[in-house]
C-alpha atoms as a PDB file:
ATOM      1  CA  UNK A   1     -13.551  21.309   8.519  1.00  0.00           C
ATOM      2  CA  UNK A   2     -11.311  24.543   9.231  1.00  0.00           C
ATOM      3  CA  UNK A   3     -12.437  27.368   7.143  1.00  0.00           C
ATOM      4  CA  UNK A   4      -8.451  28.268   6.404  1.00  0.00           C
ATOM      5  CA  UNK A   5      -9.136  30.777   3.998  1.00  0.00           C
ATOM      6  CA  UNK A   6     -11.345  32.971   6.465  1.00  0.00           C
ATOM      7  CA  UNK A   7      -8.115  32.775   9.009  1.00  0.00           C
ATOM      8  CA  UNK A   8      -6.153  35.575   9.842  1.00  0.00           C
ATOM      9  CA  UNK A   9      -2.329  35.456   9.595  1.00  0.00           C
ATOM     10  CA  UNK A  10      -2.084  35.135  13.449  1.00  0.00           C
ATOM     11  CA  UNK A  11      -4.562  32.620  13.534  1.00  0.00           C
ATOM     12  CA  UNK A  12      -2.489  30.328  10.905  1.00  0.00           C
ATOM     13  CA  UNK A  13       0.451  30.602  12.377  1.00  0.00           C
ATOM     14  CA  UNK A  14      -1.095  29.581  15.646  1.00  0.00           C
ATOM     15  CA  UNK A  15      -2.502  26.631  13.756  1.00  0.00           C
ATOM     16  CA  UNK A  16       1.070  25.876  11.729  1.00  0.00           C
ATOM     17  CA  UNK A  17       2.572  26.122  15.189  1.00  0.00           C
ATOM     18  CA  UNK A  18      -0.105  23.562  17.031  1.00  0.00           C
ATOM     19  CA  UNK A  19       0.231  21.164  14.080  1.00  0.00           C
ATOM     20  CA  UNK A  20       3.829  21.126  13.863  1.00  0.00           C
ATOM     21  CA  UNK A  21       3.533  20.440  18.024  1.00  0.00           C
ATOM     22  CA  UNK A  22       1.237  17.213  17.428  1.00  0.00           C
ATOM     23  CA  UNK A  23       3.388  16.041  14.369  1.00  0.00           C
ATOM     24  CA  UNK A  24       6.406  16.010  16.866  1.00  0.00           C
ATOM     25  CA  UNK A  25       4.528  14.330  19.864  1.00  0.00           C
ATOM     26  CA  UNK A  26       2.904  11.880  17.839  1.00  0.00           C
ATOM     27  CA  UNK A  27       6.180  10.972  15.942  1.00  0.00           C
ATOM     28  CA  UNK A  28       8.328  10.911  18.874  1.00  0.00           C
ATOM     29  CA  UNK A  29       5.641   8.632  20.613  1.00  0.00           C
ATOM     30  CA  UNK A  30       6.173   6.167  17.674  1.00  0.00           C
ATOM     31  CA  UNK A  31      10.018   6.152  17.850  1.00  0.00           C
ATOM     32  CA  UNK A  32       9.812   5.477  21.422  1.00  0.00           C
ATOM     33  CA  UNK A  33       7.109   2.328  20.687  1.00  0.00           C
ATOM     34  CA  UNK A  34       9.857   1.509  17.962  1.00  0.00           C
ATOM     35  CA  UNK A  35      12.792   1.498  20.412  1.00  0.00           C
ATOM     36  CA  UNK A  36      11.310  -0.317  23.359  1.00  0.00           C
ATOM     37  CA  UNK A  37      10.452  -3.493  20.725  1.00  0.00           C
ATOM     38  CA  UNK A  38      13.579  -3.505  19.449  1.00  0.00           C
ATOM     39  CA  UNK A  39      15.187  -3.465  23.045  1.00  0.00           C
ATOM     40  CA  UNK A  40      12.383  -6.098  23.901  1.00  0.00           C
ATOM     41  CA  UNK A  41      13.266  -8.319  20.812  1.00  0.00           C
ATOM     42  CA  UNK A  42      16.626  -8.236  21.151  1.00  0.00           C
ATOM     43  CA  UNK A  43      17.200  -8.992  25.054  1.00  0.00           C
ATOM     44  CA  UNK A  44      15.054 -12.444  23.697  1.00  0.00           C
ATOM     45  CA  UNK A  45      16.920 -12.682  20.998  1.00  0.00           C
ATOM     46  CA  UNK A  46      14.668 -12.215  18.634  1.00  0.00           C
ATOM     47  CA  UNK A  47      14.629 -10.286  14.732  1.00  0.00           C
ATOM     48  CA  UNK A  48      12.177  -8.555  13.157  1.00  0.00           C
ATOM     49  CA  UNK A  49      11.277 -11.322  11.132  1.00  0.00           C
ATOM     50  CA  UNK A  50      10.891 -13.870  14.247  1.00  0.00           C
ATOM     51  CA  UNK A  51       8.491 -11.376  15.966  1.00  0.00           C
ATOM     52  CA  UNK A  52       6.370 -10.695  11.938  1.00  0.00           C
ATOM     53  CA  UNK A  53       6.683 -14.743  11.591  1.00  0.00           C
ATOM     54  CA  UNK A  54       4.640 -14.884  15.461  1.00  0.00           C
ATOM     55  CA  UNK A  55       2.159 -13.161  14.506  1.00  0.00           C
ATOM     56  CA  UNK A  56       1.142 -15.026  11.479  1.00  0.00           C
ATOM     57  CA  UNK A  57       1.901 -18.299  13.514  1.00  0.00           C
ATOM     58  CA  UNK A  58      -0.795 -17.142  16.144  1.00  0.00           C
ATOM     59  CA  UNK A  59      -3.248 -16.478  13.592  1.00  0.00           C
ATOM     60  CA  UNK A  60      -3.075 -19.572  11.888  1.00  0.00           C
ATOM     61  CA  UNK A  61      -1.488 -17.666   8.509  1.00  0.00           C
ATOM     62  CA  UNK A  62       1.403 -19.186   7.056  1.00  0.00           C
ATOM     63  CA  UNK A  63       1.868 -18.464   3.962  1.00  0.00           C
ATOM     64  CA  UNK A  64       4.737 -18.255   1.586  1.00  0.00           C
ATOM     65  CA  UNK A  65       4.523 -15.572  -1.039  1.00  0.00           C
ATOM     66  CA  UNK A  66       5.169 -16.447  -4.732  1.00  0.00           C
ATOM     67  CA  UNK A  67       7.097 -13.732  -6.475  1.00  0.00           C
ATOM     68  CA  UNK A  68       6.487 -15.483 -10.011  1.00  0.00           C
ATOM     69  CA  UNK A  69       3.910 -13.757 -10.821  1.00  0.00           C
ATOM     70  CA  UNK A  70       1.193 -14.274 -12.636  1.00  0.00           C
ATOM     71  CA  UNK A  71       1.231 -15.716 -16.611  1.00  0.00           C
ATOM     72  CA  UNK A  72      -1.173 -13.125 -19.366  1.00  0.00           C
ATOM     73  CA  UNK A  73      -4.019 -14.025 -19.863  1.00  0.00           C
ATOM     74  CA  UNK A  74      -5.006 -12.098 -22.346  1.00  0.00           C
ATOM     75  CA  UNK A  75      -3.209  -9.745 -25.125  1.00  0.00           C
ATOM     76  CA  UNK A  76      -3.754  -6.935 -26.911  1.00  0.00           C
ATOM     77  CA  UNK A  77      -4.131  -7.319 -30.279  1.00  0.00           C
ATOM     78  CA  UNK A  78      -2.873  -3.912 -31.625  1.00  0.00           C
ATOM     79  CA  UNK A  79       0.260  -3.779 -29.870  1.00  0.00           C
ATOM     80  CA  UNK A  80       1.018  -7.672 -28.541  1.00  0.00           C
ATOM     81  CA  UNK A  81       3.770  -6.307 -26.191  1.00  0.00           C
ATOM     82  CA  UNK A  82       0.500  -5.178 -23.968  1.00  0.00           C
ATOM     83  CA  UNK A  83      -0.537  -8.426 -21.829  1.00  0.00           C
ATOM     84  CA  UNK A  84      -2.450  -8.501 -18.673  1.00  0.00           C
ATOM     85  CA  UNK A  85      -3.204 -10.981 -16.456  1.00  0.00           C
ATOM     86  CA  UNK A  86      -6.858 -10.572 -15.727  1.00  0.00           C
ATOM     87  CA  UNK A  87      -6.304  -9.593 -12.235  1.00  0.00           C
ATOM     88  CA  UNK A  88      -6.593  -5.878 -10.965  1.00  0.00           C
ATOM     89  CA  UNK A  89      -8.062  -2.953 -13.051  1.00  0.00           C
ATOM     90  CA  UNK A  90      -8.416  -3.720 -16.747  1.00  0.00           C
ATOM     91  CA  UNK A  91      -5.713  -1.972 -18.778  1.00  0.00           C
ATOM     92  CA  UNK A  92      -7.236   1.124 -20.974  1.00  0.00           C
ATOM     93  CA  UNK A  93      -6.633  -0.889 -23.892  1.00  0.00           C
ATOM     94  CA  UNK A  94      -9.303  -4.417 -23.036  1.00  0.00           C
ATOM     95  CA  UNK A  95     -11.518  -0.674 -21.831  1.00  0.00           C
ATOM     96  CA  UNK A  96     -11.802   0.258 -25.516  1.00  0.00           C
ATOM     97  CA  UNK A  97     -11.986  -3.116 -26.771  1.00  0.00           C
ATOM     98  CA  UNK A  98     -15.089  -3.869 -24.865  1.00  0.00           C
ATOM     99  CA  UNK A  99     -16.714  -0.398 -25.498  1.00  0.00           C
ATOM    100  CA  UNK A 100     -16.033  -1.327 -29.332  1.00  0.00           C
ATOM    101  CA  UNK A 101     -17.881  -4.277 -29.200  1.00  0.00           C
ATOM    102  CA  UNK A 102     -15.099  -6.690 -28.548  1.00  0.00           C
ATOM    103  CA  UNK A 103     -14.901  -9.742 -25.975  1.00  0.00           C
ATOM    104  CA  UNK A 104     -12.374 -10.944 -23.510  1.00  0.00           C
ATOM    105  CA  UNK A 105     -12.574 -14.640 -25.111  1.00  0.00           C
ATOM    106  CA  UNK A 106     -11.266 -13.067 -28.289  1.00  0.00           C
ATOM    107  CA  UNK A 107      -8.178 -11.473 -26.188  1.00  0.00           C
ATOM    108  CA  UNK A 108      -7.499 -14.745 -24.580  1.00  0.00           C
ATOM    109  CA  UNK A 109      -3.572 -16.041 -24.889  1.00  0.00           C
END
């Protein structure tokens, strides 16, 4: 780890200026990747979504995604507006409910 505080002024701005140099090389490496798929793509005729769609195809991993969401599965009691689904981090409010003693069975929709 760079000691930046024990620098001198020259020595940052040498630094700044190195950064800024590998911030511009590695971006314009990634814009050239970018535009030599695109031209690859599309002289096959393919979109983004054909070449995304490939990949999962190759790997066995079709999948559609379901943007229902999931139903509550439990509620808080204090303020009912407050659901969650009992997927994820618990919500601060089933935190203090435990710590006071309480059970998820007695949350349950």
């Amino acid at each position: 780890m760079i000691a930046l505080e024990k620098m001198s002024l020259p020595e940052l701005r040498t630094l700044r200026a190195q950064v800024e140099t590998e911030f511009r090389r590695r971006g314009s490496s990634t814009q050239r990747l970018l535009k030599r798929i695109q031209k690859l793509s599309a002289d096959r005729g393919l979109s983004l979504q054909d070449l995304v769609s490939f990949g999962d195809e190759a790997n066995g991993k079709i999948q559609t995604v379901s943007r229902t969401g999931n139903a509550i599965r439990y509620r808080n009691p204090v303020n009912p507006s407050q659901g969650w689904t009992g997927h994820g981090r618990k919500p601060g409010w089933v935190i203090a409910y435990l710590a006071n003693g309480g059970t998820l069975d007695k949350l349950a929709v």
